[in-house]
N, C-alpha and C. Protein backbone atom coordinates (compact mmCIF):
# COMPACT_ATOMS: atom_id res chain seq x y z
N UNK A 1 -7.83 -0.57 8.88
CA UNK A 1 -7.10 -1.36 9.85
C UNK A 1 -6.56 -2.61 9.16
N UNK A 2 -5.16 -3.07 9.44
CA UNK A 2 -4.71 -4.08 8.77
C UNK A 2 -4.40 -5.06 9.73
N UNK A 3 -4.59 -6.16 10.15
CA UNK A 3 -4.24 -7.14 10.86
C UNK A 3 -3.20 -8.45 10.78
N UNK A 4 -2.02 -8.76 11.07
CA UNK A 4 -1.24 -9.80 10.62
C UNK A 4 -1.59 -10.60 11.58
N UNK A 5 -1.66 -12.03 11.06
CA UNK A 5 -2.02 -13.20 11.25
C UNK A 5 -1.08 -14.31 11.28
N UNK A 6 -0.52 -14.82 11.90
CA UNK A 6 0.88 -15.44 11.96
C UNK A 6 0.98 -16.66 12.59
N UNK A 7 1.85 -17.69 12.17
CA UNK A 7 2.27 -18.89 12.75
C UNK A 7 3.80 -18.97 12.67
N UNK A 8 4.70 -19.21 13.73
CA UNK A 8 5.49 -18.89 14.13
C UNK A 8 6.32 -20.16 15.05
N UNK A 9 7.31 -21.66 14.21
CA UNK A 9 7.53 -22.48 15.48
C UNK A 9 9.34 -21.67 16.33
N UNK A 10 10.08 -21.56 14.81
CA UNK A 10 11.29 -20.86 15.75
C UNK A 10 11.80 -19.83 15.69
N UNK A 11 10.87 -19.07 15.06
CA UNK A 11 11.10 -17.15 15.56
C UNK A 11 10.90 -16.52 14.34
N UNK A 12 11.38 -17.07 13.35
CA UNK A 12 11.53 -16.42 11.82
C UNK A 12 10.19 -15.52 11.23
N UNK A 13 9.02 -16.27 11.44
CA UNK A 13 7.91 -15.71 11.12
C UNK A 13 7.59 -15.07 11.95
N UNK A 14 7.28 -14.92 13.45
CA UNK A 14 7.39 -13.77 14.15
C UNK A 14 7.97 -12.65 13.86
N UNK A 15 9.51 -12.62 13.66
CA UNK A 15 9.96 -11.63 13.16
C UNK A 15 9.85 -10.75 12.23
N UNK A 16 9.48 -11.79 11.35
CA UNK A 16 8.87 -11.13 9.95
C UNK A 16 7.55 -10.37 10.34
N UNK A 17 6.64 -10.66 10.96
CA UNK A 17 4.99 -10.19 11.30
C UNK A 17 5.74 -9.23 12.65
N UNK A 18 6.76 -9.10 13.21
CA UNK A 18 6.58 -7.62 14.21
C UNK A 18 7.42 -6.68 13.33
N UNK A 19 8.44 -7.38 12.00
CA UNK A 19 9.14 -5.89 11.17
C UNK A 19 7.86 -5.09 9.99
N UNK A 20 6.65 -5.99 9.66
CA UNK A 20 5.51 -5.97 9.35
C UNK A 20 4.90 -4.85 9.74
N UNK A 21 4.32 -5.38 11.20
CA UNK A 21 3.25 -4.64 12.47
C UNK A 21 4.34 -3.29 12.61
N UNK A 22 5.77 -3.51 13.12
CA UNK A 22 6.01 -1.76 13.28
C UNK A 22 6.04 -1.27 12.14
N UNK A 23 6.28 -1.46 11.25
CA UNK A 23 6.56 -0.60 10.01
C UNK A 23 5.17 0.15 9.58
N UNK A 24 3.94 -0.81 9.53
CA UNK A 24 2.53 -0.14 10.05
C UNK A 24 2.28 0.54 10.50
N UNK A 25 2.61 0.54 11.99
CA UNK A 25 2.42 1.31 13.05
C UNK A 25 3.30 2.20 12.47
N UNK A 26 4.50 2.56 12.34
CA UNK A 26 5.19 4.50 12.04
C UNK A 26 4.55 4.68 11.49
N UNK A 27 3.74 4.26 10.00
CA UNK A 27 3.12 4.89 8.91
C UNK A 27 1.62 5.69 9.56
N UNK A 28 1.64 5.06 10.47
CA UNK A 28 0.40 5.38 11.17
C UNK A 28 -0.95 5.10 10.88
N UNK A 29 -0.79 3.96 10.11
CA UNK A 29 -2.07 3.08 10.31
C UNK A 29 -2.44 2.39 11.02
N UNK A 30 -3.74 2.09 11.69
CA UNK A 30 -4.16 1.02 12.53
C UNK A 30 -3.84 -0.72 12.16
N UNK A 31 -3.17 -0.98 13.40
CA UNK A 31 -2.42 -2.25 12.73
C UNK A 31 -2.70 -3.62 14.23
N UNK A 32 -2.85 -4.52 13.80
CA UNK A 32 -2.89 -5.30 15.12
C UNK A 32 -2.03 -6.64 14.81
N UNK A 33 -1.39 -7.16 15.24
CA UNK A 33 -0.71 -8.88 15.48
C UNK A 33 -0.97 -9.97 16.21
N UNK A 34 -1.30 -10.69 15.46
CA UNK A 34 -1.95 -11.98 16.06
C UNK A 34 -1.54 -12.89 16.10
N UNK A 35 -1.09 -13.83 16.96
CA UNK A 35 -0.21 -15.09 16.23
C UNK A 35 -2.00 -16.37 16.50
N UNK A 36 -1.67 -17.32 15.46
CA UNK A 36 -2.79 -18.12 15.29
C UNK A 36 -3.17 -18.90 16.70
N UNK A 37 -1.61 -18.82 17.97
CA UNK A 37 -2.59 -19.21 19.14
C UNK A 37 -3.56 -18.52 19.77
N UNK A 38 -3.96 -16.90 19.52
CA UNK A 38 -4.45 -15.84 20.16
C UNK A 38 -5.97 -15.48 19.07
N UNK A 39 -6.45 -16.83 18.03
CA UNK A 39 -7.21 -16.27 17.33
C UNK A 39 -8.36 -16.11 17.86
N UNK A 40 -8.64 -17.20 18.88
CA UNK A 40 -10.14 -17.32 19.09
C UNK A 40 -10.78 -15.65 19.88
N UNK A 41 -9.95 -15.05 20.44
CA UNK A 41 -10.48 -13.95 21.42
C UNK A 41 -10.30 -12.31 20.06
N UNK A 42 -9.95 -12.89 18.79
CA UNK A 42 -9.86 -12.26 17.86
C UNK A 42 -10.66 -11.92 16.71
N UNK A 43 -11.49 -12.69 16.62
CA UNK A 43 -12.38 -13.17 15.48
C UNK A 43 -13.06 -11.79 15.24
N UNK A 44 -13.43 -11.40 15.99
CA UNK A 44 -14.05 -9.68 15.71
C UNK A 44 -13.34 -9.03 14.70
N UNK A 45 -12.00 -8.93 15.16
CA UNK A 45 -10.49 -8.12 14.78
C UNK A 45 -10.75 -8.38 13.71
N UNK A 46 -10.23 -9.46 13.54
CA UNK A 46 -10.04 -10.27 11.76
C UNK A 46 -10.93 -9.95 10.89
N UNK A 47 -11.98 -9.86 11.66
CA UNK A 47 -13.29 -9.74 10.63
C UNK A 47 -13.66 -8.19 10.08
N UNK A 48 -12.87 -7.54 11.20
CA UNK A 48 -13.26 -5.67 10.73
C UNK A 48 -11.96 -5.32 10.25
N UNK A 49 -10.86 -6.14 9.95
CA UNK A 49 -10.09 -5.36 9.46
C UNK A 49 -10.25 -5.66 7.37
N UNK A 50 -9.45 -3.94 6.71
CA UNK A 50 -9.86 -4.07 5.75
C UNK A 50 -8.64 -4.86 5.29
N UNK A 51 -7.59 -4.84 5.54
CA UNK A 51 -6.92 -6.06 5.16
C UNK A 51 -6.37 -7.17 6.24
N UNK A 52 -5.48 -8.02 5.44
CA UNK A 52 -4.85 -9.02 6.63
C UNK A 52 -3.68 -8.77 5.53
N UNK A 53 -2.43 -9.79 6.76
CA UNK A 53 -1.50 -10.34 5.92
C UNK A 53 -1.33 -11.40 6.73
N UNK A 54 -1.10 -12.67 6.15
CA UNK A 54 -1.24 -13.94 6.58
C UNK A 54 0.39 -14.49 6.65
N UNK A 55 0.79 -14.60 7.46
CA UNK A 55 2.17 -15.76 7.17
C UNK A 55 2.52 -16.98 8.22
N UNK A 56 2.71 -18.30 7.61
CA UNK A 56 3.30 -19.10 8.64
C UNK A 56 4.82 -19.90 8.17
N UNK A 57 5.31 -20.63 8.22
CA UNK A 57 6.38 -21.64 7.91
C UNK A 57 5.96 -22.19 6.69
N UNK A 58 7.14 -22.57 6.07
CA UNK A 58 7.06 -23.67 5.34
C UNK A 58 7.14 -25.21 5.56
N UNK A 59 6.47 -26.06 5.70
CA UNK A 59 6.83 -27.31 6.26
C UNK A 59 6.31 -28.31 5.25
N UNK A 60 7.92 -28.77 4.41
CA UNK A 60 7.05 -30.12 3.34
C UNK A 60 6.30 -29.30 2.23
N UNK A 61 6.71 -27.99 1.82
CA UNK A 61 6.16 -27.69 0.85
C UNK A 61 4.87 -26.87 1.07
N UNK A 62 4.30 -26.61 1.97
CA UNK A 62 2.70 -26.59 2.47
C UNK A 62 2.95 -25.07 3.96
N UNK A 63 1.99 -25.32 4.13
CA UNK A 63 1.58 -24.55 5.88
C UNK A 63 1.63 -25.84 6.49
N UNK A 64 1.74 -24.40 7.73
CA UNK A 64 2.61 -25.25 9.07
C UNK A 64 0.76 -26.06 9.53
N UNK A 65 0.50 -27.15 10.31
CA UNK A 65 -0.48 -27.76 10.52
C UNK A 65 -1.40 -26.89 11.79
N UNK A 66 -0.93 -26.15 12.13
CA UNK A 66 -1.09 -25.13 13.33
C UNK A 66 -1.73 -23.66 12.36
N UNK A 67 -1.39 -23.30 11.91
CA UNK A 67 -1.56 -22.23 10.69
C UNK A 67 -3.04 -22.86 9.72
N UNK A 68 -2.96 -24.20 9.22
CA UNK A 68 -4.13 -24.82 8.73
C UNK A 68 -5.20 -25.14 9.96
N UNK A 69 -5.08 -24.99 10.99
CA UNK A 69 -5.91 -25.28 11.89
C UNK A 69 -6.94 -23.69 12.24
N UNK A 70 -6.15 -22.51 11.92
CA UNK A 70 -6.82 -21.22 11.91
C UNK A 70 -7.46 -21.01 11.16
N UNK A 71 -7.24 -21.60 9.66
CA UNK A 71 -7.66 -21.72 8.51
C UNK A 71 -9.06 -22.43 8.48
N UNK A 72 -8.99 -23.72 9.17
CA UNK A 72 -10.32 -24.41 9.20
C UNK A 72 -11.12 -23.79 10.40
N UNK A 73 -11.04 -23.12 11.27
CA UNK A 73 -11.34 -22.52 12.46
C UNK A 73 -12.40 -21.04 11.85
N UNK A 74 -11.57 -20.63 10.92
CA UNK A 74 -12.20 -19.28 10.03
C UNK A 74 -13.31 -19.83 9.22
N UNK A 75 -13.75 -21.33 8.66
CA UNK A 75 -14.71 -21.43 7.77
C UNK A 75 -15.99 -21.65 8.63
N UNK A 76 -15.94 -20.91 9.51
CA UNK A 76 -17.46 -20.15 10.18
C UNK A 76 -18.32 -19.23 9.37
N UNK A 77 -16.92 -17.89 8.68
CA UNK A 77 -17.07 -17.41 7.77
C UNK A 77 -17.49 -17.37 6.76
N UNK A 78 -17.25 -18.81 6.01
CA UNK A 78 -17.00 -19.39 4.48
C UNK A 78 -18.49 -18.82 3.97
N UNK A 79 -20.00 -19.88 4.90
CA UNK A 79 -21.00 -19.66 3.98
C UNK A 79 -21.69 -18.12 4.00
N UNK A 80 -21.29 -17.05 4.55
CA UNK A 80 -22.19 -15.75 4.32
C UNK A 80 -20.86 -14.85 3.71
N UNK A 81 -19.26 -15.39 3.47
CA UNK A 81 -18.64 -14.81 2.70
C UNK A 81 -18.49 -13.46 3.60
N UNK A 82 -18.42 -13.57 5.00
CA UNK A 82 -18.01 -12.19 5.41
C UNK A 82 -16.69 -11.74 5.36
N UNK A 83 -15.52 -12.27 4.75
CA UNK A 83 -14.64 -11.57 4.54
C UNK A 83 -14.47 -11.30 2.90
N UNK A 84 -15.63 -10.91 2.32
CA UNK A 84 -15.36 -11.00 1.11
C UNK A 84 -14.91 -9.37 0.85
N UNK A 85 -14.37 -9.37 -0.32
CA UNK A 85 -13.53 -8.38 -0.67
C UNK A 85 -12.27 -7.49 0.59
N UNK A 86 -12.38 -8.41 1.49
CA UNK A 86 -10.90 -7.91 2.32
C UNK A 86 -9.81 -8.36 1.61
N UNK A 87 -8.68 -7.30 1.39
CA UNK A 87 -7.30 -7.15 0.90
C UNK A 87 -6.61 -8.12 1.85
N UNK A 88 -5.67 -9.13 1.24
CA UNK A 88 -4.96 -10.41 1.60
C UNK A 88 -3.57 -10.38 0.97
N UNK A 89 -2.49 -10.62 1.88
CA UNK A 89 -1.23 -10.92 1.08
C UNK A 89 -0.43 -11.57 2.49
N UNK A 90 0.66 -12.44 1.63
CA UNK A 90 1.16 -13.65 2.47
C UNK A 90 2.78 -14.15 2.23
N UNK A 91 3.03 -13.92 3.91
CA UNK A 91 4.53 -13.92 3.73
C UNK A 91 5.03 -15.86 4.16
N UNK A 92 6.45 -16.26 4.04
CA UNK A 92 6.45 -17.64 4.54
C UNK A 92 7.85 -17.60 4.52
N UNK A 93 8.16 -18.29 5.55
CA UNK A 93 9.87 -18.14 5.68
C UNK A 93 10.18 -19.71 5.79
N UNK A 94 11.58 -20.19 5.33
CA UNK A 94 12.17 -21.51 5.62
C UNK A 94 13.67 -21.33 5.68
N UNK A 95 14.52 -22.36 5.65
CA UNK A 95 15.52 -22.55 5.64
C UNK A 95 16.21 -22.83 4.60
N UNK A 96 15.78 -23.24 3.78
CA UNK A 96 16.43 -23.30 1.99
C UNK A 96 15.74 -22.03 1.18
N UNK A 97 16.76 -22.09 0.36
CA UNK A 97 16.48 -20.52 -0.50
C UNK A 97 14.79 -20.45 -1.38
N UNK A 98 14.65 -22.07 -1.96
CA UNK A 98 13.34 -22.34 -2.52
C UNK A 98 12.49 -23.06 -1.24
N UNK A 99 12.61 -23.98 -0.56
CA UNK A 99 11.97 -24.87 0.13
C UNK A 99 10.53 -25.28 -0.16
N UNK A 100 10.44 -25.16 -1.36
CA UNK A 100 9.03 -25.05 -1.91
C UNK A 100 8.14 -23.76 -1.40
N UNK A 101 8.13 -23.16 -1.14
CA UNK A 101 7.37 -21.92 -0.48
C UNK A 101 6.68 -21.65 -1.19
N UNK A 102 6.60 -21.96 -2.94
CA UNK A 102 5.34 -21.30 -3.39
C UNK A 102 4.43 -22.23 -3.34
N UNK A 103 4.68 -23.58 -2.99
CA UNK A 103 3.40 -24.06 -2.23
C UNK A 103 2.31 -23.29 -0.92
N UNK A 104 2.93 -22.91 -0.19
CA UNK A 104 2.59 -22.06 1.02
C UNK A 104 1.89 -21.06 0.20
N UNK A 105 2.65 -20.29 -0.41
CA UNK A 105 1.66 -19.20 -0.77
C UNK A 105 0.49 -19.30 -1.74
N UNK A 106 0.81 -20.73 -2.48
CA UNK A 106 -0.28 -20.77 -3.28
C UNK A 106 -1.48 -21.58 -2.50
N UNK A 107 -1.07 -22.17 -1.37
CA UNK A 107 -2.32 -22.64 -0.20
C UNK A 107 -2.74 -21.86 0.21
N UNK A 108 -2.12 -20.34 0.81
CA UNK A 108 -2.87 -19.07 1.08
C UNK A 108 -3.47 -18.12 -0.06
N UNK A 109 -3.19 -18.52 -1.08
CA UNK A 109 -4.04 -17.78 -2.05
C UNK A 109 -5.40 -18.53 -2.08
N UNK A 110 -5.43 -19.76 -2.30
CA UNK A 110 -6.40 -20.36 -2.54
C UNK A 110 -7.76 -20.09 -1.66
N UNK A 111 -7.19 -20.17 -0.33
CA UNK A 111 -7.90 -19.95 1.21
C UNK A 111 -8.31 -18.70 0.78
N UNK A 112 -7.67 -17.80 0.70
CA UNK A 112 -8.43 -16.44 0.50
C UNK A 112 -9.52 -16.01 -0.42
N UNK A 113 -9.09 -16.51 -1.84
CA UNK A 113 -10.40 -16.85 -2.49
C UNK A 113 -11.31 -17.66 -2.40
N UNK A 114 -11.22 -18.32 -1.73
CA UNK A 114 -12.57 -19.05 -1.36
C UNK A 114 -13.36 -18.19 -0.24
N UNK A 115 -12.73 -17.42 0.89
CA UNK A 115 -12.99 -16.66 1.48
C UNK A 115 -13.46 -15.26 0.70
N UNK A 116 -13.22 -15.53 -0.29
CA UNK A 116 -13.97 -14.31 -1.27
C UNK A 116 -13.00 -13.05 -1.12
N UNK A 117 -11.78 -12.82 -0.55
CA UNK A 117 -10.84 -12.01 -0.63
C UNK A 117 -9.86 -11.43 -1.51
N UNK A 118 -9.65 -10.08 -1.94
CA UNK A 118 -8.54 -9.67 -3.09
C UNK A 118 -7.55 -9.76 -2.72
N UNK A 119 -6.68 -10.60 -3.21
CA UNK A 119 -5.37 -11.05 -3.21
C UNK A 119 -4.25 -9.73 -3.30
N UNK A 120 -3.24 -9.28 -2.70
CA UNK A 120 -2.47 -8.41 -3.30
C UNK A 120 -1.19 -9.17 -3.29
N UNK A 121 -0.44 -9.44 -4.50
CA UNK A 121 1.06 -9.34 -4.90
C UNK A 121 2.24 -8.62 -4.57
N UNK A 122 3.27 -9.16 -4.56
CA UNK A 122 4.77 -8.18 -4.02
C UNK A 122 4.64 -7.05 -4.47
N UNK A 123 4.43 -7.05 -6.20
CA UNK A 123 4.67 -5.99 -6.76
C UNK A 123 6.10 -5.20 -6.79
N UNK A 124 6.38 -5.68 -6.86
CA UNK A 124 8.47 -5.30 -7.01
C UNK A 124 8.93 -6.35 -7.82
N UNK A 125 10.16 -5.88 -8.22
CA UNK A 125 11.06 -6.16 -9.04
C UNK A 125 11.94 -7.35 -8.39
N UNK A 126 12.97 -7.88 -9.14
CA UNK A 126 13.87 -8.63 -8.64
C UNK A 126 15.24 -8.85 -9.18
N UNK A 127 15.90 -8.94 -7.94
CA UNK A 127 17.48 -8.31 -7.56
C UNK A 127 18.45 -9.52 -8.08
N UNK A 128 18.46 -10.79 -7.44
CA UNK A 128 19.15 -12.09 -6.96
C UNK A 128 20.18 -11.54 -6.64
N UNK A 129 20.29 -10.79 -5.50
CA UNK A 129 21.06 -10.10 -4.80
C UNK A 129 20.99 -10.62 -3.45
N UNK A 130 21.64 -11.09 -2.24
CA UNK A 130 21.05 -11.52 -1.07
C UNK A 130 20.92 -10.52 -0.23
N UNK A 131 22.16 -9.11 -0.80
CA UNK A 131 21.23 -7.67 -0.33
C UNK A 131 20.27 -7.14 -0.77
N UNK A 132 19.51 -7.38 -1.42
CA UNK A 132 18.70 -6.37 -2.32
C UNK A 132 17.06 -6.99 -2.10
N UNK A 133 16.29 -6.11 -2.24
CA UNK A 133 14.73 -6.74 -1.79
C UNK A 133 14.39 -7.87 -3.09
N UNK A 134 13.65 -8.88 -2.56
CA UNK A 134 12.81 -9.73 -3.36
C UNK A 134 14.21 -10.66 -3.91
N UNK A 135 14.71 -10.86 -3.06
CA UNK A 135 15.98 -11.87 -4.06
C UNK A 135 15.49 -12.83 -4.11
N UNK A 136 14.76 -13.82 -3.55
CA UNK A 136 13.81 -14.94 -4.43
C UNK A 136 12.92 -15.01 -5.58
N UNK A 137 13.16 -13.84 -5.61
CA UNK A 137 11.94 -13.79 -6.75
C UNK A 137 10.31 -14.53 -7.00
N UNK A 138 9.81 -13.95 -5.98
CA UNK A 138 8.51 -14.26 -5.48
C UNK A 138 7.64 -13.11 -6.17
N UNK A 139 6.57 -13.14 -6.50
CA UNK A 139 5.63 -12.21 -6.72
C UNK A 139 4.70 -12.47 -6.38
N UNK A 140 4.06 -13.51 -5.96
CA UNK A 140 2.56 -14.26 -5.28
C UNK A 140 3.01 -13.25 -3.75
N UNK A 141 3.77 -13.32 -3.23
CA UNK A 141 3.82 -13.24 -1.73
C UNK A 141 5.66 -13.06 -1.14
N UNK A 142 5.45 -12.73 -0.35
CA UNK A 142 7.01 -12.35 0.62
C UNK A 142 7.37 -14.16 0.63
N UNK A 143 8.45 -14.53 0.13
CA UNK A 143 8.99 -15.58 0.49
C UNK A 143 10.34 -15.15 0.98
N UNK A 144 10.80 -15.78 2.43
CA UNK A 144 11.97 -15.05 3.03
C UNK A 144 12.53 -16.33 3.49
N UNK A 145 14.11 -16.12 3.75
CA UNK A 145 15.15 -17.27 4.61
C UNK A 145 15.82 -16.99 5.67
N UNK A 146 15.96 -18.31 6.38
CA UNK A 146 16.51 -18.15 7.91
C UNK A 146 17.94 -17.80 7.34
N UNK A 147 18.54 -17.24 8.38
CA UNK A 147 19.88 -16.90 8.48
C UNK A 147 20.67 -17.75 9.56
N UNK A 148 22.21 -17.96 9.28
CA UNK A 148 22.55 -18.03 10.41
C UNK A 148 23.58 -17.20 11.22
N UNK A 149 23.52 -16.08 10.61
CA UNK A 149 24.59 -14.56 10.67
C UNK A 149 24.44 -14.80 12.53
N UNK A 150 23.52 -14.98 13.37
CA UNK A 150 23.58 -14.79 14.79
C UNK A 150 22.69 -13.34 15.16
N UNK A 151 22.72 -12.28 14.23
CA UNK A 151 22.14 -11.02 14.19
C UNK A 151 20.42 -11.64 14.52
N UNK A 152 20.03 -11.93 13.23
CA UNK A 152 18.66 -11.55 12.50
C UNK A 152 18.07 -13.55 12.36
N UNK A 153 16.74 -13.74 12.51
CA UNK A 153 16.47 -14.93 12.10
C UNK A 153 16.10 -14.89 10.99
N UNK A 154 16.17 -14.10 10.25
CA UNK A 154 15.40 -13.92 8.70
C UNK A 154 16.69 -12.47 7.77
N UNK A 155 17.11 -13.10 6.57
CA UNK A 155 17.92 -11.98 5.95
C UNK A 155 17.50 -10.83 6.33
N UNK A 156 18.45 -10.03 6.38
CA UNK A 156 18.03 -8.71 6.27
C UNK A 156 16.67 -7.83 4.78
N UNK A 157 17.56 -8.30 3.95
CA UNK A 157 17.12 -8.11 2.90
C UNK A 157 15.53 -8.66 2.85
N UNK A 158 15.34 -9.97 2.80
CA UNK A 158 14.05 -10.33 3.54
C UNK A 158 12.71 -9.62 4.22
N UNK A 159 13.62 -8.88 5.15
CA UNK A 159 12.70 -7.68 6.41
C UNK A 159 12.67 -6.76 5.64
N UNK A 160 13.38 -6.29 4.57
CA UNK A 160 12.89 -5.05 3.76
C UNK A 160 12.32 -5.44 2.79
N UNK A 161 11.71 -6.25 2.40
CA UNK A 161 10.66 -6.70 1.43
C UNK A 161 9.62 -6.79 1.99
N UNK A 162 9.47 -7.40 3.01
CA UNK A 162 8.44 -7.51 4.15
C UNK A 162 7.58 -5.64 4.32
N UNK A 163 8.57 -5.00 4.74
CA UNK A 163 8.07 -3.46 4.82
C UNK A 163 7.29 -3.19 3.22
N UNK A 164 8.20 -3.44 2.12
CA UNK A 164 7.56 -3.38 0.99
C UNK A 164 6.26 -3.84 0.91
N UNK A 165 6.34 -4.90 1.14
CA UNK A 165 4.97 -5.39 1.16
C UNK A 165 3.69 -5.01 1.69
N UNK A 166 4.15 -4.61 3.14
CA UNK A 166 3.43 -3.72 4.33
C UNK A 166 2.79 -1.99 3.53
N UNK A 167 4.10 -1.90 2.57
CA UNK A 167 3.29 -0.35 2.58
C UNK A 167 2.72 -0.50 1.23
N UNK A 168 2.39 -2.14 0.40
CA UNK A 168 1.97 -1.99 -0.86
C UNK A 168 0.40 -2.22 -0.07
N UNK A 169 0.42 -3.24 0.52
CA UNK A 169 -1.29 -3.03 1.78
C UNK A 169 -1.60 -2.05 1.72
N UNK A 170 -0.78 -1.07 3.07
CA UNK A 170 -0.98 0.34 3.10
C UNK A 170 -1.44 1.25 1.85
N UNK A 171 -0.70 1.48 1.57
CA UNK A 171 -1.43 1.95 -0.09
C UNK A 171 -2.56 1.66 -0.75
N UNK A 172 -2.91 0.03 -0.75
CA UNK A 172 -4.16 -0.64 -1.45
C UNK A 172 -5.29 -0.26 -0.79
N UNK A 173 -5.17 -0.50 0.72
CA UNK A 173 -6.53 -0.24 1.40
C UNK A 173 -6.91 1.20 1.65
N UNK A 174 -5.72 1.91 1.50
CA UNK A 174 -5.81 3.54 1.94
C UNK A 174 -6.62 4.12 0.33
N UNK A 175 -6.53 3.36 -0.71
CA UNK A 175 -7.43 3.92 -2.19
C UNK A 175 -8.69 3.34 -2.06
N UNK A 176 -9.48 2.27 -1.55
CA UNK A 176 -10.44 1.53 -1.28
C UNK A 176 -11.58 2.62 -0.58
């Protein structure tokens, strides 16, 4: 079971965590979505699933303060290490092409290892294509951008890295 974990202020990261959650769901793995206001009646979830994927905003370089509040909420966990060896990977969306985002992901890496969790990477290649997957060239984690096409709150290209990502999970926890 894989669980996404999400903070979400104007749609972008939502979007990203339901093109995530369905792409899961066809593959036909057990998949659940959480956004960080819905954690407390969750804590079970989180805790039995064999992976997560974590994403919130970028704000100032960092996580959103709402997203760090789930974070300190989870170190119930910390001293018996019950999420240790759960599979972890982490998406973050902004409005500039860099916006610092590998701050974000390197605050969710950190969190996870301390949580005693295996980190998983993009694992893909890179395009600098604004069609083509991974055009930021991220490998820690899905880093994605708002659009203002009117379509999509997040590139297209973006949402198919996102799936990438989803079925490199899929894959990791399905050999485990």
């Amino acid at each position: 079971m894989i669980v996404v974990v999400y903070h979400s202020k104007t749609g972008s990261n939502k979007e990203i965590a339901e093109t995530i959650y369905s792409f899961i769901q066809k593959k036909g793995v057990e998949v659940h979505i959480i956004s960080v206001e819905e954690v407390e009646n969750n804590w079970k979830l989180i805790s039995d699933a064999k992976g997560l994927i974590l994403g919130c905003p970028t704000y100032f370089g960092g996580i959103s303060s709402d997203f760090k509040k789930f974070m300190e909420k989870s170190s119930v966990f910390f001293p018996s290490q019950r999420w240790k060896d759960k599979y972890v990977t982490a998406f973050t969306c902004s409005g500039a092409p860099s916006g610092d985002k590998l701050g974000t992901l390197l605050q969710l890496f950190l969190y996870a290892c301390q949580q005693g969790m295996i980190w998983v990477g993009l694992g893909t290649g890179y395009t600098n294509s604004k069609s083509e997957i991974n055009r930021l060239g991220s490998w820690v984690g899905l880093m994605a951008q708002t659009t203002d096409d009117g379509k999509s709150k997040v590139y297209a290209s973006d949402l198919k890295t996102a799936e990438l990502l989803a079925e490199r999970m899929i894959n990791i926890i399905e050999k485990k």
